[in-house]
Protein backbone atom coordinates (compact mmCIF):
# COMPACT_ATOMS: atom_id res chain seq x y z
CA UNK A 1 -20.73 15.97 -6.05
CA UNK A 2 -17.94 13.42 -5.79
CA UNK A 3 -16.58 12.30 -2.65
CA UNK A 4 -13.10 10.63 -2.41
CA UNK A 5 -12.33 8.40 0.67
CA UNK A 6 -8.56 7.17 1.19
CA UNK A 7 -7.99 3.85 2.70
CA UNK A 8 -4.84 1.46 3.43
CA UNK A 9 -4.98 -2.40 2.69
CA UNK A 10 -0.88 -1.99 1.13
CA UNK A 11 -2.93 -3.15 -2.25
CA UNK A 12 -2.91 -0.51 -4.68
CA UNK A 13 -6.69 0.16 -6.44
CA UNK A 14 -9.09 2.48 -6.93
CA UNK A 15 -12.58 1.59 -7.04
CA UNK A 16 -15.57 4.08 -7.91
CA UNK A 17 -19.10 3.66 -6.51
CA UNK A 18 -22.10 3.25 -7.77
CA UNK A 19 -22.88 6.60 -6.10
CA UNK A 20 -19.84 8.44 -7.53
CA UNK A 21 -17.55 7.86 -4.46
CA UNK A 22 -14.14 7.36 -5.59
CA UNK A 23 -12.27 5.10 -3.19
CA UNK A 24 -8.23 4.87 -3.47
CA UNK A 25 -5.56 3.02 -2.14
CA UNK A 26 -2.25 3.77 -2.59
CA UNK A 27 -0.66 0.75 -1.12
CA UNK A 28 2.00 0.58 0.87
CA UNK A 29 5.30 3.46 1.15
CA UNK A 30 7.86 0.69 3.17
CA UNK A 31 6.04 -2.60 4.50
CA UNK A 32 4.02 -4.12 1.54
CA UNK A 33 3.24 -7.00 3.57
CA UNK A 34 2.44 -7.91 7.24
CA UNK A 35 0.17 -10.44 9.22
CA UNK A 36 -1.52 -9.95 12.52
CA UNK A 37 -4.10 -11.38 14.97
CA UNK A 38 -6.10 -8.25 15.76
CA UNK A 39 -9.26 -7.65 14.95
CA UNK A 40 -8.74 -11.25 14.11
CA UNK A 41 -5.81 -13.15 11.85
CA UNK A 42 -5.14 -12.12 8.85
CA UNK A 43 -2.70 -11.00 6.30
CA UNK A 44 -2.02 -8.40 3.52
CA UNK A 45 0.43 -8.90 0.92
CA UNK A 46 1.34 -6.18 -1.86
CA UNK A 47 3.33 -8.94 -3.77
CA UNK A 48 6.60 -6.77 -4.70
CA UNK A 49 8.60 -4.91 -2.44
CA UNK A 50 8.47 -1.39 -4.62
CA UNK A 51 7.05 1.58 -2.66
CA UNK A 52 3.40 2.98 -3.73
CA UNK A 53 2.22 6.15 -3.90
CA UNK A 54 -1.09 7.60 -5.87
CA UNK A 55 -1.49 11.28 -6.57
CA UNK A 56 -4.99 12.57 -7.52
CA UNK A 57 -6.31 15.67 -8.75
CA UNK A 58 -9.43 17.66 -9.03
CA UNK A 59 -10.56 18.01 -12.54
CA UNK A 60 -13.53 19.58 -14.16
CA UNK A 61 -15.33 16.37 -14.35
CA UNK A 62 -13.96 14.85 -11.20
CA UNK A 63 -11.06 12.88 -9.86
CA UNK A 64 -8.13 11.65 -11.62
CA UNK A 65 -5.71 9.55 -10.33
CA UNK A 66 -2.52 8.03 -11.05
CA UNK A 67 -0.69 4.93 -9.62
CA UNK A 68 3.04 5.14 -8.61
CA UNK A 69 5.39 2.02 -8.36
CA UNK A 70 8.85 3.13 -7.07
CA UNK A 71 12.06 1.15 -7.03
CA UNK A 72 13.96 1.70 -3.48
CA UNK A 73 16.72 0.09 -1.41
CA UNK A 74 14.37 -2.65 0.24
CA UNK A 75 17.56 -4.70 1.08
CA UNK A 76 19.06 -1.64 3.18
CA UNK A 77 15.47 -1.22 4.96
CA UNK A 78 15.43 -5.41 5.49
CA UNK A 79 18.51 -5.24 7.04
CA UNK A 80 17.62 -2.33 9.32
CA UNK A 81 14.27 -4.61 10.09
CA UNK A 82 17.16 -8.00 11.06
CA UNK A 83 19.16 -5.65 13.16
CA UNK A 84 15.96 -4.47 15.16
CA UNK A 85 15.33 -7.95 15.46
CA UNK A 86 11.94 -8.03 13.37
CA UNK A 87 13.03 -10.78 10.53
CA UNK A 88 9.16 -10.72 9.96
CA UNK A 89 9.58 -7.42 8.80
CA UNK A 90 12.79 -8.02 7.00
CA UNK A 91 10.70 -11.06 4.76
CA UNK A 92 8.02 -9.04 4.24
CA UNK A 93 10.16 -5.59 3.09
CA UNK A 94 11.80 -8.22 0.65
CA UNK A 95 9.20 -10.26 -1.26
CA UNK A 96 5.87 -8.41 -0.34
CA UNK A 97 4.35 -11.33 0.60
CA UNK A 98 3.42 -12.38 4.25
């Protein structure tokens, strides 16, 4: 039996186990970057701004899955991040990088 688990670092990658389990990770739909203090500091950076997405499917002989890197209007969402006063937000939307 293969088990899929689904898990968010805004890094896109799959990775299968030794045991079969496939684990995926899209990356990031809007903020492919951010840093914070909590658990402790750290920081995740997608390194472009383009939205990800991954779609997978059930075959015969288990998962597929496919990667999706999508152009979008990161400058309009940056500016809605400046007006809400988050310019973190606004670098990160921009460049990916934290």
């Amino acid at each position: 039996m293969h088990r899929w688990w689904f898990v968010d670092t805004h890094v896109a990658r799959q990775v299968r186990q030794p045991d079969g389990t496939l684990v995926v990770n899209p990356g990031s739909v809007g903020l492919p970057a951010y840093t914070d203090d909590e658990p402790f500091p750290h920081a995740m950076e997608a390194g472009s701004p383009h939205a990800r997405y991954a779609v997978l499917e059930q075959q015969p002989a288990g998962w597929t899955v496919e990667q999706y890197s999508v152009a979008y209007d990161w400058e309009a969402a940056a500016l809605q991040a400046e007006r809400t006063g988050r310019h973190d937000w606004a670098g990160w939307i921009r460049t990916g990088r934290g």
